[in-house]
C-alpha atoms as a PDB file:
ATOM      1  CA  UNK A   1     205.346 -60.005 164.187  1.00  0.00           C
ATOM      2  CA  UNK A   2     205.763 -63.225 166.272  1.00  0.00           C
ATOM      3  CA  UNK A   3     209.730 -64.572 167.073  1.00  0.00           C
ATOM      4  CA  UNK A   4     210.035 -66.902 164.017  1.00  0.00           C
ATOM      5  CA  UNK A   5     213.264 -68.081 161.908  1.00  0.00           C
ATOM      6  CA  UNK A   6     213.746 -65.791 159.392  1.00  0.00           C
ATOM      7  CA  UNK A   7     214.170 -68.233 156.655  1.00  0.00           C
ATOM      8  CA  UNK A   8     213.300 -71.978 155.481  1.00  0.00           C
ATOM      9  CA  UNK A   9     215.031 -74.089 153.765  1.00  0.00           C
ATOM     10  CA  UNK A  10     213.304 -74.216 150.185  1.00  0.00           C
ATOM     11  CA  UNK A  11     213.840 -77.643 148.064  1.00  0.00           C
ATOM     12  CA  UNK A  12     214.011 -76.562 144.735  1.00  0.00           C
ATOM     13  CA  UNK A  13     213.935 -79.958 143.243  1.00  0.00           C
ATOM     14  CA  UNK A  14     210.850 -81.122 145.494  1.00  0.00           C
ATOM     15  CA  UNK A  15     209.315 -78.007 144.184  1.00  0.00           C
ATOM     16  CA  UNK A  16     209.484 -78.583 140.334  1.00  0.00           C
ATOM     17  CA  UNK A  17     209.115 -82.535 140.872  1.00  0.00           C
ATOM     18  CA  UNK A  18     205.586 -82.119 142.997  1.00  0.00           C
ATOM     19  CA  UNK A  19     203.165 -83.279 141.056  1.00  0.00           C
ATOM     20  CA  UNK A  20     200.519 -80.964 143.065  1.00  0.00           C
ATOM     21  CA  UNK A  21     202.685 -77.848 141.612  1.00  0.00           C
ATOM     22  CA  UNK A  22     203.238 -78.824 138.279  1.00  0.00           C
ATOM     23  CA  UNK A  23     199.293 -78.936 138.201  1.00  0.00           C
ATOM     24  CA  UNK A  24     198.845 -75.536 139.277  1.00  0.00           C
ATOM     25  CA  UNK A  25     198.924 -72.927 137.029  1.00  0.00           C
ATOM     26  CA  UNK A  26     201.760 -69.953 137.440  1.00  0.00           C
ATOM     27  CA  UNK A  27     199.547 -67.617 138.890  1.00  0.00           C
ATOM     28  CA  UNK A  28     198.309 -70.075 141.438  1.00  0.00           C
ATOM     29  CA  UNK A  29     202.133 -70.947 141.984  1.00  0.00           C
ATOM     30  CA  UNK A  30     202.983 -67.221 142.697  1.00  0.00           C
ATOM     31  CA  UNK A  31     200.752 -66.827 145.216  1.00  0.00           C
ATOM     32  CA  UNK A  32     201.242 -69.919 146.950  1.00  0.00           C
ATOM     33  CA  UNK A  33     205.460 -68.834 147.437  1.00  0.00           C
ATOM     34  CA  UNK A  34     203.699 -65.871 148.627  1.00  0.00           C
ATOM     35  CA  UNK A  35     201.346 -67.107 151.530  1.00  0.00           C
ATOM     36  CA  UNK A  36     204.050 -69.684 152.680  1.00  0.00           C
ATOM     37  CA  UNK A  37     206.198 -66.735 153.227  1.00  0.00           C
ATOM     38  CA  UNK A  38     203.070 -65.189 155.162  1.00  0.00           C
ATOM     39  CA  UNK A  39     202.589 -68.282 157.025  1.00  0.00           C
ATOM     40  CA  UNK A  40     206.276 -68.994 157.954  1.00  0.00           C
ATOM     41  CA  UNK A  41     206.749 -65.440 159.092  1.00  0.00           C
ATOM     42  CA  UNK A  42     203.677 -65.018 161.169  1.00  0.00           C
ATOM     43  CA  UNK A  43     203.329 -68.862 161.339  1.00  0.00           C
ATOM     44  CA  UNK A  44     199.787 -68.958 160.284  1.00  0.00           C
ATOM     45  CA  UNK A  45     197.816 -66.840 157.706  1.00  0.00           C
ATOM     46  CA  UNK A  46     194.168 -66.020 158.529  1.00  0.00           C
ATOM     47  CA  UNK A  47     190.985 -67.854 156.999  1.00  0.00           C
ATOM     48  CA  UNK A  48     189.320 -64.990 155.965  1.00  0.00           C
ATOM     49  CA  UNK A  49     189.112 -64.563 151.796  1.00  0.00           C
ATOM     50  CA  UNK A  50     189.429 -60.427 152.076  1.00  0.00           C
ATOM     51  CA  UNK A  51     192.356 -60.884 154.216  1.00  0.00           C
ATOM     52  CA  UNK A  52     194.045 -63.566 151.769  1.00  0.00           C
ATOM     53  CA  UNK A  53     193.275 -61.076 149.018  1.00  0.00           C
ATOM     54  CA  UNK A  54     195.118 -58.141 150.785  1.00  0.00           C
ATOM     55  CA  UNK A  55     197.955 -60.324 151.252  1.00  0.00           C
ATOM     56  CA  UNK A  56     197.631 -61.403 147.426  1.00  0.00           C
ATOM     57  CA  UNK A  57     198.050 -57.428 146.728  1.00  0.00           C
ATOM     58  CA  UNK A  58     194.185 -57.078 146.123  1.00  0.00           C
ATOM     59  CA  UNK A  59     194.037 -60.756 144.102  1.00  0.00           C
ATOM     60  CA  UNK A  60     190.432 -62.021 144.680  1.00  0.00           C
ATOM     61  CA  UNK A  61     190.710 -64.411 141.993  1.00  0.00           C
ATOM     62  CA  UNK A  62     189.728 -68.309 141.537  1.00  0.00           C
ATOM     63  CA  UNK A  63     193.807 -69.321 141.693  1.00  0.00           C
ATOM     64  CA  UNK A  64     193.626 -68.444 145.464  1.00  0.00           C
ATOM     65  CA  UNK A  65     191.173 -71.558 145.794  1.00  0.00           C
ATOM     66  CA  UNK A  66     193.475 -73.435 144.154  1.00  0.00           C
ATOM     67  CA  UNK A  67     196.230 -72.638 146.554  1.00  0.00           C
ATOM     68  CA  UNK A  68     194.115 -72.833 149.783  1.00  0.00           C
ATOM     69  CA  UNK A  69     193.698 -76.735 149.322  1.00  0.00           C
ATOM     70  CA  UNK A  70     197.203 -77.145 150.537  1.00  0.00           C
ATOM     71  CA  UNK A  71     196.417 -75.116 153.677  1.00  0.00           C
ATOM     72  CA  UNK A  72     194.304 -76.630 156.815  1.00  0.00           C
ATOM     73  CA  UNK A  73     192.929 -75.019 159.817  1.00  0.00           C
ATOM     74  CA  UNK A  74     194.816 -74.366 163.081  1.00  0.00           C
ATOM     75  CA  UNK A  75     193.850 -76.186 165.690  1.00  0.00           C
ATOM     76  CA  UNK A  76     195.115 -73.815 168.373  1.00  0.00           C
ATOM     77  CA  UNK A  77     192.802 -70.818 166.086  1.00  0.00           C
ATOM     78  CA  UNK A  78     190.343 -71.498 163.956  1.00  0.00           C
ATOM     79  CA  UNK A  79     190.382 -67.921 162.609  1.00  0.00           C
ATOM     80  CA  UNK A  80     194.149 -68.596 160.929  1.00  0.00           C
ATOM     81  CA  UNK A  81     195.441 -71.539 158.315  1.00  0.00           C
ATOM     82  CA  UNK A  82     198.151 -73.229 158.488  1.00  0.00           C
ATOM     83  CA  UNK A  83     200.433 -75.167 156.481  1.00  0.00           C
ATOM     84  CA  UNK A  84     201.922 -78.680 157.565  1.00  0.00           C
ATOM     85  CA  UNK A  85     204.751 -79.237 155.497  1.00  0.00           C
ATOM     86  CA  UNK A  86     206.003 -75.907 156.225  1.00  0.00           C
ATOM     87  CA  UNK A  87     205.152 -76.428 160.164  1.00  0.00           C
ATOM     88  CA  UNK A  88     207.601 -79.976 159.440  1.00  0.00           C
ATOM     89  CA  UNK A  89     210.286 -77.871 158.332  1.00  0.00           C
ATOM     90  CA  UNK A  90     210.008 -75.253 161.419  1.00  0.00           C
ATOM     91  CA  UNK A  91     210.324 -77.769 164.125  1.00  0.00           C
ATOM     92  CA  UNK A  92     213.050 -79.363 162.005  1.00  0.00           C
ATOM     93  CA  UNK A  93     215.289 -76.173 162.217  1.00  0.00           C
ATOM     94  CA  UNK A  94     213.766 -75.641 165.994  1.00  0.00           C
ATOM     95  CA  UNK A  95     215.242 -79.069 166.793  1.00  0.00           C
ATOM     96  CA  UNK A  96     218.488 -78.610 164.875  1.00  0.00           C
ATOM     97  CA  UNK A  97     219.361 -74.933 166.003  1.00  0.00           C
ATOM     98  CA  UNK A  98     218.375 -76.572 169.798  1.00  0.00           C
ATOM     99  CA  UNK A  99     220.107 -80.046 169.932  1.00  0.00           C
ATOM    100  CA  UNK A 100     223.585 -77.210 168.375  1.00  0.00           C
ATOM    101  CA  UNK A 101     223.238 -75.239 171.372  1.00  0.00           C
ATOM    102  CA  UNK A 102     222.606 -78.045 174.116  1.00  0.00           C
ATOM    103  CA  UNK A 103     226.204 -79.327 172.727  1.00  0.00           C
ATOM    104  CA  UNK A 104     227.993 -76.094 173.006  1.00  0.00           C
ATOM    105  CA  UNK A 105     226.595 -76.098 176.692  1.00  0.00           C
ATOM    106  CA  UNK A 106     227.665 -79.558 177.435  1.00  0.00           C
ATOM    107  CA  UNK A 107     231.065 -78.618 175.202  1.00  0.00           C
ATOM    108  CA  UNK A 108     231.652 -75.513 177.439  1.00  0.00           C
ATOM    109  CA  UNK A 109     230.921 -77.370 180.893  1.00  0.00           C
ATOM    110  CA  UNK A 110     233.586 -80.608 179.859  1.00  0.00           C
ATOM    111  CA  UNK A 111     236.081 -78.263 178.750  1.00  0.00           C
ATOM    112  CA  UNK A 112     236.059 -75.711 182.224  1.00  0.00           C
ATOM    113  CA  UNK A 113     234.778 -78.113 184.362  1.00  0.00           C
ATOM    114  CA  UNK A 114     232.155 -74.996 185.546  1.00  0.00           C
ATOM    115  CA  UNK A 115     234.540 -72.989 186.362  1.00  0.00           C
ATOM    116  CA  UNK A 116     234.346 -68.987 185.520  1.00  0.00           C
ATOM    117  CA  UNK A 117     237.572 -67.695 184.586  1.00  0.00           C
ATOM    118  CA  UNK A 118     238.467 -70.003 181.405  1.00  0.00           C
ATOM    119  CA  UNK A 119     240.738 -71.844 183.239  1.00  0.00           C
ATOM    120  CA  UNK A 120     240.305 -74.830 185.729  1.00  0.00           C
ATOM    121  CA  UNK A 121     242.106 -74.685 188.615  1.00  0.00           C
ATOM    122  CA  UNK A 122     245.076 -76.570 188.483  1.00  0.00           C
ATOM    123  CA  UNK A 123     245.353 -76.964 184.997  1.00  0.00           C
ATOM    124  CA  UNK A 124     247.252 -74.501 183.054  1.00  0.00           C
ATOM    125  CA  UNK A 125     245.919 -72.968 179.365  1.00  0.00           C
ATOM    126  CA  UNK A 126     242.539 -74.499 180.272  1.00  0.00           C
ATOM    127  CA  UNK A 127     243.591 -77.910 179.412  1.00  0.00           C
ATOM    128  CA  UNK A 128     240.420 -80.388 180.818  1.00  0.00           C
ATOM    129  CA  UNK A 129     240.944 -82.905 183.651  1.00  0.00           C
ATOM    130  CA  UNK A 130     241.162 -86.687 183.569  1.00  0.00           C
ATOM    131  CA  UNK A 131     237.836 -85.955 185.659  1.00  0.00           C
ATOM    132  CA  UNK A 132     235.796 -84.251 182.621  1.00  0.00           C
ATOM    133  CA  UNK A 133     237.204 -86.329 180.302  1.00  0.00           C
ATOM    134  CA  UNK A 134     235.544 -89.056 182.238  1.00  0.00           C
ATOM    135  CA  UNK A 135     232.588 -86.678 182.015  1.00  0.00           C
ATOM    136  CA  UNK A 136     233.112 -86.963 178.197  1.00  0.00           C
ATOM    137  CA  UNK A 137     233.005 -90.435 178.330  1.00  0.00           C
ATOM    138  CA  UNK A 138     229.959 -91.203 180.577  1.00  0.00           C
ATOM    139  CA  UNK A 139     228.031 -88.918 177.742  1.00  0.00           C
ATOM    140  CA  UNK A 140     228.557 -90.653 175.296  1.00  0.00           C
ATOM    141  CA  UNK A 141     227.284 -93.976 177.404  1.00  0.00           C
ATOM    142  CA  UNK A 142     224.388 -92.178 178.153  1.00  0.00           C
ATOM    143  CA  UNK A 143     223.457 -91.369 174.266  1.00  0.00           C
ATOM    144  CA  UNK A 144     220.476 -94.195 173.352  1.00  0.00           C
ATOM    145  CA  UNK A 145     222.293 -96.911 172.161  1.00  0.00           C
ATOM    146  CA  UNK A 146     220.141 -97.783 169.340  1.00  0.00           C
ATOM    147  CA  UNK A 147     220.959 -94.346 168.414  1.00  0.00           C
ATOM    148  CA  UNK A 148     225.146 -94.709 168.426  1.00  0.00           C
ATOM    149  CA  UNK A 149     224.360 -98.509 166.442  1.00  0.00           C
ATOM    150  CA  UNK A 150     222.319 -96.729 163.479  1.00  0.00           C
ATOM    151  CA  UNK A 151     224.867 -93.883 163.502  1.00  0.00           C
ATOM    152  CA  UNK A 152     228.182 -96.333 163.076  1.00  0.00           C
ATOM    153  CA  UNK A 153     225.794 -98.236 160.265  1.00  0.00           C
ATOM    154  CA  UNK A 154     225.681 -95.301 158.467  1.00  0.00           C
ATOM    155  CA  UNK A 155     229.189 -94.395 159.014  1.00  0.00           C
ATOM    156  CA  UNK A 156     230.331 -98.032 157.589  1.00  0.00           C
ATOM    157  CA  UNK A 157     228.227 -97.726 154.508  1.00  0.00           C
ATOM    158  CA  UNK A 158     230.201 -94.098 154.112  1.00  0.00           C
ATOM    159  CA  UNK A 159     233.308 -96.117 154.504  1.00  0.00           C
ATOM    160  CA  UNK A 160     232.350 -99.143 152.220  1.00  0.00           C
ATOM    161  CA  UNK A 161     231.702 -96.713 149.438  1.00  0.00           C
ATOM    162  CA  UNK A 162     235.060 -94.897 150.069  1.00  0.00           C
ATOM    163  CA  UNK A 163     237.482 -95.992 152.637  1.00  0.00           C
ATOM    164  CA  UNK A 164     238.936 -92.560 151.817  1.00  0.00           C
ATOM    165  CA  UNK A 165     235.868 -90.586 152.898  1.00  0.00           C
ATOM    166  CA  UNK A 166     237.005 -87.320 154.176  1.00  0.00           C
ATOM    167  CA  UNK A 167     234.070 -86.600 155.726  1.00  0.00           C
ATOM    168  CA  UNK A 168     234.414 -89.672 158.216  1.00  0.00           C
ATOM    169  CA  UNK A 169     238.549 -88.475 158.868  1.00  0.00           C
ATOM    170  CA  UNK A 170     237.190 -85.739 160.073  1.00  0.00           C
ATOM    171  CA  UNK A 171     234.718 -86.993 162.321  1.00  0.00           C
ATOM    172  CA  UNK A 172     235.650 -85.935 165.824  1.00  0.00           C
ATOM    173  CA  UNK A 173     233.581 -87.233 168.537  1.00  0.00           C
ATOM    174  CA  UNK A 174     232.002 -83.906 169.570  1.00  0.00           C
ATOM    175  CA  UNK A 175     230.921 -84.328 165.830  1.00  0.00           C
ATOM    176  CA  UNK A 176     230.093 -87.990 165.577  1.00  0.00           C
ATOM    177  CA  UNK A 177     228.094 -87.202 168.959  1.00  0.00           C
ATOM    178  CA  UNK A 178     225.681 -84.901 166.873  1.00  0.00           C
ATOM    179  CA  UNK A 179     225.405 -87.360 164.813  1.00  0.00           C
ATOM    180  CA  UNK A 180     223.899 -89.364 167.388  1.00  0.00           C
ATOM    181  CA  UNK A 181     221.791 -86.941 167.985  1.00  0.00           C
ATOM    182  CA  UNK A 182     220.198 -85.863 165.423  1.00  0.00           C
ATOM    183  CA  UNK A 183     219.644 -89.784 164.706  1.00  0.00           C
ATOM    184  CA  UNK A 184     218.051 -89.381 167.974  1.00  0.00           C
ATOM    185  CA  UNK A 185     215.597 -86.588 166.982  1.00  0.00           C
ATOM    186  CA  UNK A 186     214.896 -88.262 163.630  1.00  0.00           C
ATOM    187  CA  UNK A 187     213.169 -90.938 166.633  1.00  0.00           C
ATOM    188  CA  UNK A 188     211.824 -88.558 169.160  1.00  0.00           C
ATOM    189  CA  UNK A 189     211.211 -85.857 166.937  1.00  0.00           C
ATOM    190  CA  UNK A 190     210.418 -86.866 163.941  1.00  0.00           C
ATOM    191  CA  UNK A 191     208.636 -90.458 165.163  1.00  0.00           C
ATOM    192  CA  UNK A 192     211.022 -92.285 162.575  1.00  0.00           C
ATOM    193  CA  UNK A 193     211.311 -95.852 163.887  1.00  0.00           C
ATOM    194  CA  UNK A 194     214.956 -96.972 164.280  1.00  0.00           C
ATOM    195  CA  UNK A 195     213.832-100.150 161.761  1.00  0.00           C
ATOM    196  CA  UNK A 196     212.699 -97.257 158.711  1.00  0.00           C
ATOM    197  CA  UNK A 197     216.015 -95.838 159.743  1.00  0.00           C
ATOM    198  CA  UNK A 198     217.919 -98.362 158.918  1.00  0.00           C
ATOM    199  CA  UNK A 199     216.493 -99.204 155.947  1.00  0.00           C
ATOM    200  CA  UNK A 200     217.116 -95.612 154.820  1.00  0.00           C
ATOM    201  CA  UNK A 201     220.690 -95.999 155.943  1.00  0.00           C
ATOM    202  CA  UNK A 202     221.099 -98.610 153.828  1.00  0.00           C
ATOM    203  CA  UNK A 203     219.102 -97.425 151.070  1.00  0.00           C
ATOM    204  CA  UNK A 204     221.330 -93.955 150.220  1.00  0.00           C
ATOM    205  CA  UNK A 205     224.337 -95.938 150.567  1.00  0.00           C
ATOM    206  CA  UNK A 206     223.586 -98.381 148.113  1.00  0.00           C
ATOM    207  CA  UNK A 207     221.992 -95.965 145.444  1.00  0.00           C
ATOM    208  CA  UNK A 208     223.912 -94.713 143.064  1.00  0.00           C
ATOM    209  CA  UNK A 209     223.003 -90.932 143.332  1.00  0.00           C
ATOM    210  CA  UNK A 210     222.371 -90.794 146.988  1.00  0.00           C
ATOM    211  CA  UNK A 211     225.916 -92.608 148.476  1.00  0.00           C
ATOM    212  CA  UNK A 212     227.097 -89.427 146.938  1.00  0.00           C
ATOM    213  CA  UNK A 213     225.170 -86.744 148.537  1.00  0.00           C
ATOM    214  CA  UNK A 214     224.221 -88.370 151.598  1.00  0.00           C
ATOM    215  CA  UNK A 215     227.072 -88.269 154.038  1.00  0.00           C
ATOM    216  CA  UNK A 216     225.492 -87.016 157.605  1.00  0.00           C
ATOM    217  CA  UNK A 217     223.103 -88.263 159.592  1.00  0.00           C
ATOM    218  CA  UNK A 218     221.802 -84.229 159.394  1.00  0.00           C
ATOM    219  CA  UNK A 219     222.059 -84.813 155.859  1.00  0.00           C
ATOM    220  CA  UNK A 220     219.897 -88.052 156.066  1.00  0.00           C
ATOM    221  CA  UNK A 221     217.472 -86.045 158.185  1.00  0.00           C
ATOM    222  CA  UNK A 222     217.226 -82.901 156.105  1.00  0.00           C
ATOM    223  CA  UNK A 223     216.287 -85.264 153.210  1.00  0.00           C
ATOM    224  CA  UNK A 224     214.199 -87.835 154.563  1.00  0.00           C
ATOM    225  CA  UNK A 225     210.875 -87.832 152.885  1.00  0.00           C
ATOM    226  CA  UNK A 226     212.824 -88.312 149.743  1.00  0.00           C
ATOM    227  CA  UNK A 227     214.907 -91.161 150.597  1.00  0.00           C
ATOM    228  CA  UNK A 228     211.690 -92.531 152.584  1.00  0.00           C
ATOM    229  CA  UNK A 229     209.929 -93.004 149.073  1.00  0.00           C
ATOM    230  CA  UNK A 230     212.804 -93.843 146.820  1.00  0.00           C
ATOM    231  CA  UNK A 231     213.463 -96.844 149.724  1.00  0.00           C
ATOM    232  CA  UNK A 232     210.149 -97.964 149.941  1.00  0.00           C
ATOM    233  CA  UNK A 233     210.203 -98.191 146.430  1.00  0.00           C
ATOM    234  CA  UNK A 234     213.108 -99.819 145.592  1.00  0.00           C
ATOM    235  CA  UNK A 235     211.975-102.773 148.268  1.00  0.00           C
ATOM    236  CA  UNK A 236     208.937-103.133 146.621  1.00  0.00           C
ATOM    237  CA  UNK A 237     209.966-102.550 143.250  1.00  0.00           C
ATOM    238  CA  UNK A 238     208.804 -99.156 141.991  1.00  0.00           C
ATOM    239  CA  UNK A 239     207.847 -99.704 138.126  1.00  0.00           C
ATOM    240  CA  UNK A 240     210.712 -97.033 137.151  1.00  0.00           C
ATOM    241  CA  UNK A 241     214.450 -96.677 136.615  1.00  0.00           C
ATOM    242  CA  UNK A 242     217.033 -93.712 136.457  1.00  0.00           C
ATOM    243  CA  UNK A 243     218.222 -93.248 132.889  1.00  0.00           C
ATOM    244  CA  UNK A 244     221.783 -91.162 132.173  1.00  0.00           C
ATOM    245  CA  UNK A 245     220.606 -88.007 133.474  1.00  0.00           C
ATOM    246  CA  UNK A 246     219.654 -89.703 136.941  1.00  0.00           C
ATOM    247  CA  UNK A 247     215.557 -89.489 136.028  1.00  0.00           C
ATOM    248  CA  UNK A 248     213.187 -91.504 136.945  1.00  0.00           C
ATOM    249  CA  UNK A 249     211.246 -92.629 133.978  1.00  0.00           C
ATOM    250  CA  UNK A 250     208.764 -95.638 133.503  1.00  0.00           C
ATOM    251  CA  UNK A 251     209.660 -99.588 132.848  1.00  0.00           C
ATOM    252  CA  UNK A 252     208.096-100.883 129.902  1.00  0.00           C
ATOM    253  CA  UNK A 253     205.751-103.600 130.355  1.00  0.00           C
ATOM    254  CA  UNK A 254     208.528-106.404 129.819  1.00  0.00           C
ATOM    255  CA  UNK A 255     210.738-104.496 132.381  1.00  0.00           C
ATOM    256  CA  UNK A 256     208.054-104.379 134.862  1.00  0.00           C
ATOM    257  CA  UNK A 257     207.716-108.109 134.338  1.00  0.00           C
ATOM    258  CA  UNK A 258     211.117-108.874 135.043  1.00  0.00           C
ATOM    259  CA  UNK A 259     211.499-106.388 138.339  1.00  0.00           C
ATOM    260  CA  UNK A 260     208.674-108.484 139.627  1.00  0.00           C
ATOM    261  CA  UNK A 261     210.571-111.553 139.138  1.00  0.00           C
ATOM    262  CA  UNK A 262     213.646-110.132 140.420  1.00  0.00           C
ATOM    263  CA  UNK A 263     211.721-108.877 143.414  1.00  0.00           C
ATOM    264  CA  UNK A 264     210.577-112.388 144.020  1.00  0.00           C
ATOM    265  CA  UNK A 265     214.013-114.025 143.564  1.00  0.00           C
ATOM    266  CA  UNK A 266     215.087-111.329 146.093  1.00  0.00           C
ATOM    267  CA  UNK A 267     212.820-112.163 148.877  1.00  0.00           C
ATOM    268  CA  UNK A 268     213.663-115.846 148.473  1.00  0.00           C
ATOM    269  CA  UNK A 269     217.759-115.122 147.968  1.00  0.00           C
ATOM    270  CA  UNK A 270     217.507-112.746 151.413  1.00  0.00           C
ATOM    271  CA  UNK A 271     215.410-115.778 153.008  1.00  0.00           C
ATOM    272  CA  UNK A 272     217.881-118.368 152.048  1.00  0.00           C
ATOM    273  CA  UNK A 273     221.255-116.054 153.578  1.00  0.00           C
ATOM    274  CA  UNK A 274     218.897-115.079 156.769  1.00  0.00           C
ATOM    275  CA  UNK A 275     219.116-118.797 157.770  1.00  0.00           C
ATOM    276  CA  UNK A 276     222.701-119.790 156.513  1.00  0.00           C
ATOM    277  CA  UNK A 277     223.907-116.933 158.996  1.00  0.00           C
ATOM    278  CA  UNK A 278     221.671-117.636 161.654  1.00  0.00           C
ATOM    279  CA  UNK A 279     220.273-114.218 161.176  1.00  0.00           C
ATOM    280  CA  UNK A 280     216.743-113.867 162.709  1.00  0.00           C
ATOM    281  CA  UNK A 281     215.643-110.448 161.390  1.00  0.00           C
ATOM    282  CA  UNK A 282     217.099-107.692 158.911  1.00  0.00           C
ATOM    283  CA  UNK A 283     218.334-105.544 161.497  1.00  0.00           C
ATOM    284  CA  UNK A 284     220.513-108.622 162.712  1.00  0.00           C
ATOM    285  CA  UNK A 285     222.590-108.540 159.507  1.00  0.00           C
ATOM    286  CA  UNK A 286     225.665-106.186 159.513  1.00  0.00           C
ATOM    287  CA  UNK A 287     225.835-103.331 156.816  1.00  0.00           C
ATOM    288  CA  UNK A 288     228.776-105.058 155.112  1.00  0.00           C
ATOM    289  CA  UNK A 289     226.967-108.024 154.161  1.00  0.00           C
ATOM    290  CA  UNK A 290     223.374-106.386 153.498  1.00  0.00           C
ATOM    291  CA  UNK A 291     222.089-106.804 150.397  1.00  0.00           C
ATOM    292  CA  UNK A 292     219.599-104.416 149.059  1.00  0.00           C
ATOM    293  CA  UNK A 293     216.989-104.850 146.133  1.00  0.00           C
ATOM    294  CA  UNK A 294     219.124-102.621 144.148  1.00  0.00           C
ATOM    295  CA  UNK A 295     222.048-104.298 145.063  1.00  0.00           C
ATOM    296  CA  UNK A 296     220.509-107.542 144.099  1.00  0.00           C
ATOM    297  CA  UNK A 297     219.241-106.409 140.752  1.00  0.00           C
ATOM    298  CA  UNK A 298     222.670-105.065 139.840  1.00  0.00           C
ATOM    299  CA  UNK A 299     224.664-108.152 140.646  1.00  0.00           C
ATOM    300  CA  UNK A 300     221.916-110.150 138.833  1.00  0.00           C
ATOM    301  CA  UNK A 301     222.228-108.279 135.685  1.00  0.00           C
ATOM    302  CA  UNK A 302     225.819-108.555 135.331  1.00  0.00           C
ATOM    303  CA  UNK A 303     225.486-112.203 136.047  1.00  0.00           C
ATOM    304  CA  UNK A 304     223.379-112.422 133.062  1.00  0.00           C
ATOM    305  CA  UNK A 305     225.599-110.504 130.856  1.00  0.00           C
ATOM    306  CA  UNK A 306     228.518-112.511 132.151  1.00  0.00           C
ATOM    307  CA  UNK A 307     226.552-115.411 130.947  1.00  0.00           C
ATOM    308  CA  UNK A 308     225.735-114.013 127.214  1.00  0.00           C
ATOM    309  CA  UNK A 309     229.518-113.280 126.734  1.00  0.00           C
END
């Protein structure tokens, strides 16, 4: 058995809300839990159909070639299958348990200084110097500063929502500095650009459900390829809405209509307050005075119901 995580993180609402799932049948589905288990244990399962089967308990049936679809060859063995989404989620956690234990190094070496002994010399109850504060300090100038910007975005749409925001009163800077980095690895890691960062940022802070649950940059991270979606389709104007139970269901045809309008007043509205400010791009406007599609379509619609009453 190869030196793998024992677990993964499993997204119970991705599962039921894939639309490849809900097309498989439960027998298909059963198996499939079962082989991603395989393949996240051992990392890859192996090509060959008598193998699969012995895996499957003796299964030879036609549901395994339903489930194989959503496994591809390994390019480091041909003889073995692999799965990507799974392999996404491995490096995620590789990255995450790494970038924990790089800042309990750094933490250890600013508090003692290097020294063996847990105390510095000179410094009684292993208090640190003026010297690794500094040390402290020139860290944090050395985190990528596009990195420490989209972090304090996300922090101020935390704080527009709720000034109160526990989460940000206890933000320490060893903590805010992970922060940083995992915004870094969602770059370097994850090949995120900092501009479809930021418009995630400012997508789960202006959404109803996801200002809620969306109060980390790990948090961001962990839930990306959802918030990726949802944002891309809220900019463009998706053709659904939440009802009361926060599901997405279908416009009618006049609805549609209307989000296309709205979409088009939008672009022109975000146009017109672009120039006023003297704003060249998007990622020159501050969070506080973004405006998002959703934003825009909310403030519009109470403008009209002002007007009726």
């Amino acid at each position: 058995m190869t030196n793998h995580p024992p677990a993964f993180q499993f997204y119970a609402g991705d599962w039921l809300a894939d639309a490849k799932v809900q097309a498989m049948s439960l027998e298909a589905e059963g198996i499939y839990i079962r082989l991603l288990c395989y393949c996240w244990r051992e990392g890859s399962i192996p090509s060959d159909r008598q193998a699969i089967a012995r895996l499957c308990k003796g299964y030879d049936g036609p549901a395994i070639d339903e489930v194989l679809t959503h496994f591809i060859k390994d390019k480091n063995n041909s003889g073995r299958l692999i799965n990507k989404r799974l392999n996404l989620e491995r490096k995620k956690q590789l990255e995450y348990h790494k970038s924990f234990k790089t800042a309990g190094i750094e933490g250890a070496k600013i508090r003692w200084g290097g020294h063996k002994g847990g105390h510095k010399p000179g410094h009684k109850g292993g208090h640190p110097s003026s010297s690794s504060s500094s040390s402290s300090n020139n860290k944090s100038r050395d985190l990528p500063s596009i990195d420490i910007k989209l972090t304090q975005s996300l922090i101020d749409g935390i704080l527009k929502n709720n000034p109160e925001a526990s989460v940000i009163k206890r933000l320490t800077e060893k903590r805010k500095q992970n922060w940083i980095d995992q915004c870094r690895l969602l770059r370097e890691a994850d090949n995120r650009t900092p501009e479809q960062i930021r418009a995630v940022i400012q997508f789960s802070q202006a959404d109803g459900f996801w200002k809620t649950n969306i109060l980390s940059m790990s948090k961001l991270r962990e839930k990306w390829d959802q918030l990726w979606l949802k944002a891309k389709a809220a900019a463009q104007g998706s053709g659904y809405k939440r009802d009361e139970g926060a599901r997405y269901i279908k416009l009618t045809p006049a609805e549609e209509e209307d989000e296309k309008k709205l979409l088009a007043e939008y672009g022109t509205a975000q146009k017109k307050f672009m120039e006023a400010k003297g704003y060249k791009t998007e990622d020159d406007i501050p969070f506080d005075e973004y405006e998002t599609f959703t934003d825009f379509k909310t403030r519009i619609k109470r403008e009209r119901r002002s007007h009726v009453d």
